[in-house]
Protein backbone atom coordinates (compact mmCIF):
# COMPACT_ATOMS: atom_id res chain seq x y z
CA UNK A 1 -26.49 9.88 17.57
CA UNK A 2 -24.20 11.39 15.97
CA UNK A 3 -23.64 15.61 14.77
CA UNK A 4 -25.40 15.79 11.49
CA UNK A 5 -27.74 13.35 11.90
CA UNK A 6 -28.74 15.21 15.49
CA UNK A 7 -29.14 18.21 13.48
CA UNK A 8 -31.57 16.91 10.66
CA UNK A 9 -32.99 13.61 12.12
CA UNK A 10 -36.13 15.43 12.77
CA UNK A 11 -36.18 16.33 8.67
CA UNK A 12 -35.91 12.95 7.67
CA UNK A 13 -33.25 12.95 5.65
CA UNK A 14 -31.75 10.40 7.00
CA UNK A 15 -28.23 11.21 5.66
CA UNK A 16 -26.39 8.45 7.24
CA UNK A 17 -24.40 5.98 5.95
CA UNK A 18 -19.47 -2.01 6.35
CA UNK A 19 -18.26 -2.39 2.79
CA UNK A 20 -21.07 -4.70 0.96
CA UNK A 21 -21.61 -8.19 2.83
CA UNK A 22 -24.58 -9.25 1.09
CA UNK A 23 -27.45 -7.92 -1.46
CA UNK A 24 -29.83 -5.31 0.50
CA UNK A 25 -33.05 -4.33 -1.28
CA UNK A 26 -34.54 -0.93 -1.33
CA UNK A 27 -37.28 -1.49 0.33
CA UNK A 28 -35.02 -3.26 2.97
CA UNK A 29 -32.98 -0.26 3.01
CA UNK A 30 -36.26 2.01 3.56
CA UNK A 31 -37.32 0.21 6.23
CA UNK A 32 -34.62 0.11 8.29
CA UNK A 33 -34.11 3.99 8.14
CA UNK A 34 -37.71 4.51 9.51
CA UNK A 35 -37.35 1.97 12.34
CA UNK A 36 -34.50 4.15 13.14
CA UNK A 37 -37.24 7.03 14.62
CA UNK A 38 -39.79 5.10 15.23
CA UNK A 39 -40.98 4.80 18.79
CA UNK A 40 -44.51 4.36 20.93
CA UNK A 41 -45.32 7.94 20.83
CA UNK A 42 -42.96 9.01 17.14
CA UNK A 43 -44.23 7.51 13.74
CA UNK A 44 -42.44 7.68 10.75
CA UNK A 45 -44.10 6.81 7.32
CA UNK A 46 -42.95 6.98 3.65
CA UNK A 47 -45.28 8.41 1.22
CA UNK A 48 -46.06 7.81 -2.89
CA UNK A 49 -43.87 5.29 -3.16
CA UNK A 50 -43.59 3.49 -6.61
CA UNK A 51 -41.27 1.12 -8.06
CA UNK A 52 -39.46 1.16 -11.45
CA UNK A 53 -37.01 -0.92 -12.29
CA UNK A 54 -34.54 -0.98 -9.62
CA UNK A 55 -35.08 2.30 -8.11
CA UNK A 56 -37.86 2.60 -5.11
CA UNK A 57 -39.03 6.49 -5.52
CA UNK A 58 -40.62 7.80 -2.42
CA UNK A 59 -42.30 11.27 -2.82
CA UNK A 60 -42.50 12.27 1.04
CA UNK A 61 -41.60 11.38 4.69
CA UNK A 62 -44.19 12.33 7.23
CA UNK A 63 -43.23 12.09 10.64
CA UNK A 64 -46.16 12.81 13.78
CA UNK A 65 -45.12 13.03 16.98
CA UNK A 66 -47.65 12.94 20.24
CA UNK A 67 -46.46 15.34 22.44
CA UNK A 68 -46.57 14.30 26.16
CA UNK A 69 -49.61 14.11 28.73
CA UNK A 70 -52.37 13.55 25.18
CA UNK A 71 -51.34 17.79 24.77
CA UNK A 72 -51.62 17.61 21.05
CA UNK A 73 -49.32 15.99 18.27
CA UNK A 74 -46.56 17.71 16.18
CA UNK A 75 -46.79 16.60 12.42
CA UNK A 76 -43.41 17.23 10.35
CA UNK A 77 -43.05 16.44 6.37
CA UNK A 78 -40.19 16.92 4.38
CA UNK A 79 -39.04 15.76 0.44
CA UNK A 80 -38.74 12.15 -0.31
CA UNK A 81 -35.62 10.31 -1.64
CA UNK A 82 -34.93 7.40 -4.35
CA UNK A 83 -33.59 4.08 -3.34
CA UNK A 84 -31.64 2.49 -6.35
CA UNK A 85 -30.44 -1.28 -6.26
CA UNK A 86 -26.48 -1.42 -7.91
CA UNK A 87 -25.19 -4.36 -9.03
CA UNK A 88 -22.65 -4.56 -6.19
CA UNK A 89 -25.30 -5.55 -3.82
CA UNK A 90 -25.44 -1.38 -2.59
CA UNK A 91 -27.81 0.95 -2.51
CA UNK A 92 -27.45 4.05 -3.63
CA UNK A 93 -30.17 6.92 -2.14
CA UNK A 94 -30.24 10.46 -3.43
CA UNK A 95 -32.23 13.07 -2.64
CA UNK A 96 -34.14 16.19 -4.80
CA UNK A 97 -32.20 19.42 -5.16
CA UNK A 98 -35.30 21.27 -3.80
CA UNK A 99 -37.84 20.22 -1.74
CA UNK A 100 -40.49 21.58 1.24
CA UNK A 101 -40.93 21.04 4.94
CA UNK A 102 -43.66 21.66 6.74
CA UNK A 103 -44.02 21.80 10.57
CA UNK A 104 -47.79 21.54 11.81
CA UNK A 105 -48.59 21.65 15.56
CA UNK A 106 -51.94 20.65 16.96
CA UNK A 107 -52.77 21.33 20.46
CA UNK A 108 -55.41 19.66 22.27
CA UNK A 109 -57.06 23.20 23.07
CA UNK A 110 -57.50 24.19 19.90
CA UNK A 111 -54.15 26.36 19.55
CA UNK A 112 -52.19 25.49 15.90
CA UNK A 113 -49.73 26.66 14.05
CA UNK A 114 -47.73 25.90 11.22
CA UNK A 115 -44.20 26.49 9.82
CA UNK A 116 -42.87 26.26 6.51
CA UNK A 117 -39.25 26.12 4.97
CA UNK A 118 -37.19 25.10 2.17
CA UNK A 119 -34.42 22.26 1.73
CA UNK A 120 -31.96 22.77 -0.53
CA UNK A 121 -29.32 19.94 -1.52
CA UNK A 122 -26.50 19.49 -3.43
CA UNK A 123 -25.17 16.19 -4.53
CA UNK A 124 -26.76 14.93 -1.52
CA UNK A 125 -26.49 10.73 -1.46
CA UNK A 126 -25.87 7.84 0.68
CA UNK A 127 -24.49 4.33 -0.28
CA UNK A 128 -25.86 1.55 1.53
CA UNK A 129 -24.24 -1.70 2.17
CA UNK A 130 -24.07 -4.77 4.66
CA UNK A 131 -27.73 -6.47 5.52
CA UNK A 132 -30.54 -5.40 7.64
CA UNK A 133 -29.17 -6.90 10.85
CA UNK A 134 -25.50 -4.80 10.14
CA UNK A 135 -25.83 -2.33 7.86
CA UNK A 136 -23.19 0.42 6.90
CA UNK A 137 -24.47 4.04 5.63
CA UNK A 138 -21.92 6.24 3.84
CA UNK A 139 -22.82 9.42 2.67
CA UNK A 140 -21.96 13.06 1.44
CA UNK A 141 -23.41 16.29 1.47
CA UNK A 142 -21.57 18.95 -0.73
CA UNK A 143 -24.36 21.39 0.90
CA UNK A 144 -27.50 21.68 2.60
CA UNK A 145 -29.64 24.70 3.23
CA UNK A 146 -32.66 25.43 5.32
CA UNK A 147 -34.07 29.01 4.42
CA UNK A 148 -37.12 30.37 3.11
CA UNK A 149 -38.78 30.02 6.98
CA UNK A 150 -42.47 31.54 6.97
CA UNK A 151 -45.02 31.21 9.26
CA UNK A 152 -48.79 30.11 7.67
CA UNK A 153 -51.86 31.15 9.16
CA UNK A 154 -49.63 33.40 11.63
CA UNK A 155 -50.45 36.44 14.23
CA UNK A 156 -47.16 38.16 13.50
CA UNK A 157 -48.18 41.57 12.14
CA UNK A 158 -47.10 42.05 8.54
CA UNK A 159 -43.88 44.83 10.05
CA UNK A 160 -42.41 42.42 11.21
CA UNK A 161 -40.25 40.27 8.92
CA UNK A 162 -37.61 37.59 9.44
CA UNK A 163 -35.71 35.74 7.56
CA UNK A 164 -33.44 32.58 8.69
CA UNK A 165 -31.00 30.36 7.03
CA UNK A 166 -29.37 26.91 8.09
CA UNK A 167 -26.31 25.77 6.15
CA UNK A 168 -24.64 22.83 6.18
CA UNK A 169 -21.60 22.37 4.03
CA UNK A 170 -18.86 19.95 3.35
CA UNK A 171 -20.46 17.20 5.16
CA UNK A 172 -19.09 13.53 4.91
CA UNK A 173 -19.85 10.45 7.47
CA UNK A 174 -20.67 6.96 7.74
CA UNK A 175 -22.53 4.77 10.60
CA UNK A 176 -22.57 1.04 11.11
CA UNK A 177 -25.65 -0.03 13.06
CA UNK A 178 -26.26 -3.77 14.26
CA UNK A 179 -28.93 -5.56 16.07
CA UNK A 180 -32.22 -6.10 16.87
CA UNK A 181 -34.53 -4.57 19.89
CA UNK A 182 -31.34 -3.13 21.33
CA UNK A 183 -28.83 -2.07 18.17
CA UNK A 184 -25.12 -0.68 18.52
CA UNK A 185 -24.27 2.07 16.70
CA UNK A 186 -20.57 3.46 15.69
CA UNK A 187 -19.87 6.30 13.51
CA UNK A 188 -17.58 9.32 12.35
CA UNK A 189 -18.67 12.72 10.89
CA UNK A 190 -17.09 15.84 9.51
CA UNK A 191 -18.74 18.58 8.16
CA UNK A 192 -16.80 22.09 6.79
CA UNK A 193 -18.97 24.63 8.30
CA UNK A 194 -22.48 25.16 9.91
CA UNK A 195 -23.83 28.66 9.50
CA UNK A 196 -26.94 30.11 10.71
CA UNK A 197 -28.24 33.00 10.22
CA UNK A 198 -31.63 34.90 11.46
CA UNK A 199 -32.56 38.55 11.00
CA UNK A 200 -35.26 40.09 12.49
CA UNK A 201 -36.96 43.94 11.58
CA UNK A 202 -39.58 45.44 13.66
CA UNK A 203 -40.19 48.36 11.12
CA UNK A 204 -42.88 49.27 13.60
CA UNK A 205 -41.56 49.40 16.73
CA UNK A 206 -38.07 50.48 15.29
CA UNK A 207 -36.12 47.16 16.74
CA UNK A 208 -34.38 45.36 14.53
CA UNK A 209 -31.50 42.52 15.14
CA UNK A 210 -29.17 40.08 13.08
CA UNK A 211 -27.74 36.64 14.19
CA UNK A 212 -24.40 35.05 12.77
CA UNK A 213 -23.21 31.95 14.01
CA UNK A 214 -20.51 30.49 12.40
CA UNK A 215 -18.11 26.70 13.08
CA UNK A 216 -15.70 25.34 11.11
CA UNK A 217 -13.92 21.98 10.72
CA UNK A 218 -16.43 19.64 13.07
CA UNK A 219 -15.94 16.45 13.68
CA UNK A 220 -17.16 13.42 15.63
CA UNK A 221 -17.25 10.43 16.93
CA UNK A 222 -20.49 8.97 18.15
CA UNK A 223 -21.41 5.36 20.14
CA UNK A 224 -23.26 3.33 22.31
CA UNK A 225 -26.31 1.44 22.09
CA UNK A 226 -30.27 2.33 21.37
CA UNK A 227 -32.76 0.52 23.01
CA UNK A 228 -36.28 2.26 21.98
CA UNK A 229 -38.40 3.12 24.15
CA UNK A 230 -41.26 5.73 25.09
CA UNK A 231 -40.34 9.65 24.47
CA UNK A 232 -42.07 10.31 27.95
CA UNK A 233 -39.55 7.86 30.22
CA UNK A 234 -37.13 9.85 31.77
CA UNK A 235 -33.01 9.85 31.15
CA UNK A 236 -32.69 7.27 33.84
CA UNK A 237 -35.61 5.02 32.41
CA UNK A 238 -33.99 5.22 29.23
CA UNK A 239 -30.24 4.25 30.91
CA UNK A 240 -32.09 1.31 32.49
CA UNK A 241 -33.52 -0.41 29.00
CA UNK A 242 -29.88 -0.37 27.87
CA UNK A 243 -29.51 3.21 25.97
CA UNK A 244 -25.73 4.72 26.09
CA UNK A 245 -24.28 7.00 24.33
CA UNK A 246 -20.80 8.32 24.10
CA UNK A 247 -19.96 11.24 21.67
CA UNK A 248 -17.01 13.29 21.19
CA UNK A 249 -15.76 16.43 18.65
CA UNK A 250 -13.83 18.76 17.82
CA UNK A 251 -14.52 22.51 16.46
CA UNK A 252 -12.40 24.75 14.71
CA UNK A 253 -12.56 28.54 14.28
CA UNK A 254 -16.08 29.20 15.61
CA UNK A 255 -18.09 32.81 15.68
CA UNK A 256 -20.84 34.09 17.24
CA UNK A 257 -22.58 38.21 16.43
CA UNK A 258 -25.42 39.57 17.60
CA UNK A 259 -25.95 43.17 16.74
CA UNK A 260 -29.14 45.42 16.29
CA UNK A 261 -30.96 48.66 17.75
CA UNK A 262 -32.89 48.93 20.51
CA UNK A 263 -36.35 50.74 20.38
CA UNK A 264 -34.87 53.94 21.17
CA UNK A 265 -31.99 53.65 18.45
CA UNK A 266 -29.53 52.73 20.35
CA UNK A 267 -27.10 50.00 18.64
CA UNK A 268 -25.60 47.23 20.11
CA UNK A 269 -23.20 44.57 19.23
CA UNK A 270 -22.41 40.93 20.63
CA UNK A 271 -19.66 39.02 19.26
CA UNK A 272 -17.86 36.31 20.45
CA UNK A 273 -15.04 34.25 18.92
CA UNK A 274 -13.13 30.84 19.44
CA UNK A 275 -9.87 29.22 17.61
CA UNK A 276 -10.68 25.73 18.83
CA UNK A 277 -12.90 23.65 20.89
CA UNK A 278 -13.32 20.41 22.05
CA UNK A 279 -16.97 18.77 23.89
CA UNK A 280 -18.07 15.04 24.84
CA UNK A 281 -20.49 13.63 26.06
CA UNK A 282 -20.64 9.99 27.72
CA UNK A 283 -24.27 8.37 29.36
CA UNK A 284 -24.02 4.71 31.22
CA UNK A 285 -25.04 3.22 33.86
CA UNK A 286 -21.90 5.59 36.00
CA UNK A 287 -24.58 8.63 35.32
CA UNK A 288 -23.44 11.68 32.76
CA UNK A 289 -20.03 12.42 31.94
CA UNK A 290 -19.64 15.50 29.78
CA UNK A 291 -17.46 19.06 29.49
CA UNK A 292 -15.13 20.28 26.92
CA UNK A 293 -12.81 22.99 26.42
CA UNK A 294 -12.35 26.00 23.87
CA UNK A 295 -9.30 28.21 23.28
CA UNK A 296 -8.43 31.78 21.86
CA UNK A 297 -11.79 33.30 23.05
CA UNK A 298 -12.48 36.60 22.54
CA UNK A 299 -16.09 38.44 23.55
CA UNK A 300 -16.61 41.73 22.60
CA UNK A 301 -19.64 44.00 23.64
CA UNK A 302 -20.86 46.95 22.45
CA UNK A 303 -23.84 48.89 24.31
CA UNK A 304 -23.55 52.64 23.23
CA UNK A 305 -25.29 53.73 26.38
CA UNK A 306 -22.56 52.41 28.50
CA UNK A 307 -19.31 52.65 26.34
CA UNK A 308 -18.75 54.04 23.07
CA UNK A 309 -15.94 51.81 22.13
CA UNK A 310 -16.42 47.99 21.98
CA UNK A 311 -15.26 46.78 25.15
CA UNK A 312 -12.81 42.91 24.88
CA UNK A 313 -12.64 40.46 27.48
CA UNK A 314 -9.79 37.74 26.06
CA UNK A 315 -9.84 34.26 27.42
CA UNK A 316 -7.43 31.93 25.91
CA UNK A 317 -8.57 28.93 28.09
CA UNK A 318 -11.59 27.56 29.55
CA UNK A 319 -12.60 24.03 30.46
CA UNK A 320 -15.32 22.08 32.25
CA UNK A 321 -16.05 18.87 32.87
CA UNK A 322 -19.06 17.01 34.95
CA UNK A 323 -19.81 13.78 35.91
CA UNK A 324 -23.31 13.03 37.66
CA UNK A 325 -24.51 10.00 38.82
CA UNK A 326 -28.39 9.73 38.10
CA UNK A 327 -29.31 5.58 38.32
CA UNK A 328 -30.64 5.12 41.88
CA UNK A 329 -27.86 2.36 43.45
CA UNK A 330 -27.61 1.47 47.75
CA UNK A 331 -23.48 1.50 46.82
CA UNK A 332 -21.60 4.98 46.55
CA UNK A 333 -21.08 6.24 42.92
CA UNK A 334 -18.24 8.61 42.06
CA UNK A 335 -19.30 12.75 40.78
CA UNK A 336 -16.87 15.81 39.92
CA UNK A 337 -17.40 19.16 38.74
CA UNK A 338 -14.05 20.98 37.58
CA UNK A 339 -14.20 24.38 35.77
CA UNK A 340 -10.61 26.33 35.42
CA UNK A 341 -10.36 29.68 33.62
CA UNK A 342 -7.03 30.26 32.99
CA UNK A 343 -5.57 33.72 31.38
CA UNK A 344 -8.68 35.99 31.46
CA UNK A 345 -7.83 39.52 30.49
CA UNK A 346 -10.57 42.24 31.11
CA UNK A 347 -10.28 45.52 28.95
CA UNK A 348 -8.85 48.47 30.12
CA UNK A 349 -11.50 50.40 29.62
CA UNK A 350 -13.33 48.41 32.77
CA UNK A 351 -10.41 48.36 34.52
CA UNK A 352 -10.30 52.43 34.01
CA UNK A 353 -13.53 52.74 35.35
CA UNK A 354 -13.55 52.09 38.93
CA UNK A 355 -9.40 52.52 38.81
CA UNK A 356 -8.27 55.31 36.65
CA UNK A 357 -4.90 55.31 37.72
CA UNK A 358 -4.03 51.63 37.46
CA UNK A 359 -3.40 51.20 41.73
CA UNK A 360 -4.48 47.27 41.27
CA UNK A 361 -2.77 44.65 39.26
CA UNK A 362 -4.07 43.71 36.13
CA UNK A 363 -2.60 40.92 35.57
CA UNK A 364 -4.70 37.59 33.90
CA UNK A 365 -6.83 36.28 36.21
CA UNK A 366 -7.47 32.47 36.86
CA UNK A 367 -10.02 30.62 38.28
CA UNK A 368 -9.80 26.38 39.19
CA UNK A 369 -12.11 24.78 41.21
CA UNK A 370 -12.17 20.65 41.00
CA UNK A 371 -14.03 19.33 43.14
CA UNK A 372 -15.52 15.54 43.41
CA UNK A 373 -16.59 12.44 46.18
CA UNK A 374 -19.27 9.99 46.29
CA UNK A 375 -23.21 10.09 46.77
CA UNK A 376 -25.72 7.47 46.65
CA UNK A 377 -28.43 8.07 44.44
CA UNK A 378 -31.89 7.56 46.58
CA UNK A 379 -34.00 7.90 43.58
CA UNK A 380 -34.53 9.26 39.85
CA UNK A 381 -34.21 12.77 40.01
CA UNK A 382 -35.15 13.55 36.71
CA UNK A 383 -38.60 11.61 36.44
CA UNK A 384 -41.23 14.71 36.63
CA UNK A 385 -41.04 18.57 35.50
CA UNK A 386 -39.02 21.29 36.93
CA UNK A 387 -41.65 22.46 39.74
CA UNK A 388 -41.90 18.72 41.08
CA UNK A 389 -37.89 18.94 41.18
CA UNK A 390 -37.88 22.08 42.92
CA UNK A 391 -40.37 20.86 45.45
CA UNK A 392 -38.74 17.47 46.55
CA UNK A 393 -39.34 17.10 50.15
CA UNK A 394 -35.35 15.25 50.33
CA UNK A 395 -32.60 15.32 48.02
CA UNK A 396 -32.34 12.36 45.01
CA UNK A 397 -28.94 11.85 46.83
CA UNK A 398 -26.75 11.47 50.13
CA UNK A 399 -23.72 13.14 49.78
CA UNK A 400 -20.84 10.73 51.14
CA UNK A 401 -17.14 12.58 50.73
CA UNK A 402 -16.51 15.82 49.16
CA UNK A 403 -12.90 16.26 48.06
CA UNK A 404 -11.56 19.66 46.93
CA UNK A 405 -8.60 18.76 44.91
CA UNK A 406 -7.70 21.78 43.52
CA UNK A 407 -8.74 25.38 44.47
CA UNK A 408 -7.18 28.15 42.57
CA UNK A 409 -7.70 31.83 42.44
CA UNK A 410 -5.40 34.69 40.64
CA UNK A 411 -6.87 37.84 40.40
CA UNK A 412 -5.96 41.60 41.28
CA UNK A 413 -2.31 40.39 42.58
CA UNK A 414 -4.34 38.09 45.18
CA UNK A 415 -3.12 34.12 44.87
CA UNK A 416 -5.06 31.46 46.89
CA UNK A 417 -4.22 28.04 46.16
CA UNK A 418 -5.29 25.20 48.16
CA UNK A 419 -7.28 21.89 48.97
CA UNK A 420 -9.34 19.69 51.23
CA UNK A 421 -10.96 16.70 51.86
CA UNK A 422 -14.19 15.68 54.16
CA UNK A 423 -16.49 13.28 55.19
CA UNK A 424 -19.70 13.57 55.58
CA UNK A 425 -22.19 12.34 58.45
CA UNK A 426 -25.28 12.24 59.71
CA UNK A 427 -25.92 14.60 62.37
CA UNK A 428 -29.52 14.77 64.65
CA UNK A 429 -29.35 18.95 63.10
CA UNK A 430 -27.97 18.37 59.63
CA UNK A 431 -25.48 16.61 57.50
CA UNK A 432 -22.16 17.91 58.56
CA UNK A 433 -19.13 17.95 57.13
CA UNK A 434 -16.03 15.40 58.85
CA UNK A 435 -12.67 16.78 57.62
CA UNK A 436 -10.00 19.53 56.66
CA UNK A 437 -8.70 22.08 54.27
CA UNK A 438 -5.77 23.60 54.09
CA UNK A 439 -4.96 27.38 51.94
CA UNK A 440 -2.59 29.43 51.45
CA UNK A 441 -3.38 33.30 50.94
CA UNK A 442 -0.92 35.66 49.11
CA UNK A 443 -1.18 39.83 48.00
CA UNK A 444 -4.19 40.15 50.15
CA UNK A 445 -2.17 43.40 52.24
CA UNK A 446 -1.51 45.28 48.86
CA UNK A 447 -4.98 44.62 47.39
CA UNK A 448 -6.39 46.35 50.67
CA UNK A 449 -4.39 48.79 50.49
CA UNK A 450 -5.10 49.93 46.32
CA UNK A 451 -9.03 49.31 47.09
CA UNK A 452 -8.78 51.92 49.72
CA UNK A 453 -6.91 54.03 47.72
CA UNK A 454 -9.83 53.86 44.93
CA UNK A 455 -12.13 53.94 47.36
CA UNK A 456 -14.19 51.18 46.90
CA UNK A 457 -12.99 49.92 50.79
CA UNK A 458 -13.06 52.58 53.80
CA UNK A 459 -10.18 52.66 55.77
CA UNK A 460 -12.08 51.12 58.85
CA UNK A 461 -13.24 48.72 57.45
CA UNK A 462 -9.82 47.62 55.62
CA UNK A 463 -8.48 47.82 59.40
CA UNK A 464 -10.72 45.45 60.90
CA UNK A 465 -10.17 43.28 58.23
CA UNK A 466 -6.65 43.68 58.84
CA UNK A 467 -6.84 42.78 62.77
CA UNK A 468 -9.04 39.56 61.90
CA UNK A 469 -6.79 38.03 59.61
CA UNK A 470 -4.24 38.77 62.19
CA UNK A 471 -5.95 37.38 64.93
CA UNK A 472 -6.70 34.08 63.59
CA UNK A 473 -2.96 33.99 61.14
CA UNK A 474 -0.36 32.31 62.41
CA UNK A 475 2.10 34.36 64.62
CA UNK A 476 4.87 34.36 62.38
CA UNK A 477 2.81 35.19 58.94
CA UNK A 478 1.98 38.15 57.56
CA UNK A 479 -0.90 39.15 55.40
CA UNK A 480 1.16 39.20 51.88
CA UNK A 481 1.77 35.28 52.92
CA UNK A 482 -0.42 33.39 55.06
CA UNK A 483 -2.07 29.83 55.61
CA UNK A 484 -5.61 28.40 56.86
CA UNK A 485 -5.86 25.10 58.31
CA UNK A 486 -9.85 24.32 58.60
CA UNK A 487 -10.92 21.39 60.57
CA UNK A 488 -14.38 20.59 60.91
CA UNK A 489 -15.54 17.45 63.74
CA UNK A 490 -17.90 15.22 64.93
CA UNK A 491 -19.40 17.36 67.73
CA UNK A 492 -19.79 19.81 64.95
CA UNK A 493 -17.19 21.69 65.56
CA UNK A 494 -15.11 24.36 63.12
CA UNK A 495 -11.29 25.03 64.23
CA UNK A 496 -9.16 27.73 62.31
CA UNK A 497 -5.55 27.41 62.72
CA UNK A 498 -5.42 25.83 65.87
CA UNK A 499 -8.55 28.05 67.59
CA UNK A 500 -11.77 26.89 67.84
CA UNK A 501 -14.52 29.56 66.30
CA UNK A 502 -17.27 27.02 66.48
């Protein structure tokens, strides 16, 4: 639902949180946190519980999962939590400073295995108001860590250790949930920073590497409306019994480091960096809408067999957005994949290497392709693995229209801008596309002539490329400044500036 609670649902801590409406219970309170998870296949249970006085004490939450097709079951246990009644009518739930969690898998072969960690939690609580039917959780989380991973009863040889750390810190949010079988759910979540961390030594085979992932300054938005159901229906089953969701947040400085040696010593370093991003995420009956954008990028690479200098790419802005219709419906449904890469600089250093004398432009590239139409959905895509997708005898849809609203590209002192629209119709051969596109085509003469003078383009073959573009430009264009008219037809036919070349 929504960020933190995506992150450490499967824990069980439940760190969730409309002023106080009428007296809750605790034990009201605990039961309406493990409905939450609970579905056909995912049961969630509370154990040691004990009363005293007002405050419920639970020792443990065990949570066992069947994993699909009867292949085994996934048990997960973490720390318990007390549930104190306040005089407001509130309840106030806090959780231990320390605590374990265990991950247990049981395959119906015979394969197991078992992970351990440790929860760490600082001034960790949640105030609970409302009633059962509409119930408000507020909480705060000065910090939460998950470290201490080790594997029990594991075949990693004893060289090899690894240690891993979650962190969660700063985190505030609060949730109203209402209803029955089918509940709404609204809330808003910040959190300070998430950090991971994982390193990784092979003292035996001499590898070694460290991860550092770093965001700051999240926060979200989450709602929609949860309809439970079984974990093996697909996305569009789940659409269909009334689950939506629509989530949106925003990310502040984030980082991202890899570095480590290879087996024959050789070190290498990842790193990537953003000032900003934005992502959302929106599922209806209209399909999946989601994309985002991030800002002030910078990835850096370091591979001491190919450069001995990190080598930058810079990328102050890059967006994406998708919307795909998956419910099966006889009318047309709208779809439209954008991406646009605006301002990407490459090093010098590549640059230098297939052009050591700077003969092409260098200028920031760009890249915008938006595309959309209509399709009609024939059938759920998504119900069945990845090999029974791949081996669909006919697409899940019929492709109506394809408009290209924006085409875009900048780079090496070649411009081509244009856009389209088409139709398209069943043909006895194939689907064919009914329509036209029109670009325009700038620089393309002085980019010939610096890739032959680098020598990645023979002279022939820059001079038949030359006479084609001729042939088929208009007569009084030039190759610095040209346009293309495409028009496909009925008969299945392809005309190119006025001349037919199908």
């Amino acid at each position: 639902m929504n960020l933190t609670r995506t992150l450490i649902a499967s824990l069980l801590l439940a760190l969730g949180a409309m002023p106080a409406l009428a007296e809750l219970t605790a034990e009201q309170v605990l039961e309406h946190q493990l409905s939450q998870y609970s579905t056909p296949e995912f049961t969630v249970r509370a154990g040691g519980k004990r009363r005293s006085g007002n405050v419920l004490t639970v020792d443990r939450f065990l949570a066992e999962v069947a994993l699909p097709d009867q292949e085994g079951s996934l048990l997960v246990a973490v720390g318990g939590a007390s549930f104190a009644e306040r005089n407001d009518g509130t309840v106030l739930v806090t959780f231990p400073p320390e605590s374990p969690l265990t991950v247990q898998a049981f395959a119906r072969e015979g394969e197991e295995f078992a992970l351990a960690a440790t929860v760490t939690q600082s001034g960790a609580q949640t105030i609970v108001s409302g009633t059962p039917d509409q119930i408000r959780y507020e909480s705060t989380a000065p910090s939460i860590t998950i470290d201490e991973f080790r594997m029990i009863e594991t075949e990693v040889p004893e060289d090899v250790s690894v240690a891993a750390s979650i962190k969660l810190l700063g985190y505030k949010g609060h949730s109203d949930i209402s209803g029955g079988g089918l509940r709404d759910f609204r809330g808003e979540d910040t959190l300070d920073s998430l950090q991971v961390h994982v390193d990784v030594d092979d003292r035996g085979g001499g590898e070694s590497f460290s991860l550092r992932l770093e965001i700051a300054d999240i926060a979200a938005r989450s709602a929609g409306k949860i309809a439970w159901q079984s974990l093996g229906n697909s996305l569009v089953a789940s659409i269909l019994d009334g689950n939506t969701l629509d989530l949106s947040a925003s990310l502040g400085r984030a980082s991202y480091s890899l570095t480590g040696r290879g087996p024959d010593a050789d070190h290498f370093e990842f790193s990537s960096e953003s000032s900003s991003s934005d992502v959302f995420i929106k599922m209806d009956r209209n399909g999946i809408d989601y994309g985002g954008t991030t800002r002030g990028s910078v990835l850096s690479v370091l591979a001491q067999e190919l450069f001995g200098s990190p080598v930058e790419v810079r990328l102050p802005e890059a967006s994406a957005r998708f919307l795909l219709p998956i419910v099966p419906d006889h009318e047309p449904q709208d779809f439209a994949a954008r991406i646009a890469v605006r301002g990407l600089e490459i090093d010098q250093m590549l640059w230098s290497m297939f052009d050591p004398e700077g003969v092409l432009d260098r200028e920031p590239a760009t890249f915008v392709l938006d595309t959309g139409g209509e399709v009609i959905v024939l059938r759920d895509g998504l119900d069945g693995d990845f090999f029974e997708f791949m081996n669909m005898d006919h697409a899940p849809v019929d492709v109506r229209t394809l408009d290209l609203n924006e085409i875009r590209i900048k780079l090496a002192g070649v411009e081509v801008t244009g856009d389209g629209a088409f139709a398209i119709i069943t043909r006895p051969e194939e689907p064919w596309p009914v329509g036209s596109a029109d670009l325009t085509v700038t620089g393309l003469d002085k980019l010939l002539d610096g890739l032959v003078k680098v020598g990645i383009v023979q002279d022939l073959r820059a001079l038949a490329f030359r006479g084609m573009v001729e042939a088929l430009a208009r007569p009084d264009e030039g190759l610095d400044d040209f346009g293309l008219t495409i028009k496909t037809g009925e008969d299945g036919s392809v005309v190119l500036n006025d001349q037919r070349i199908r």
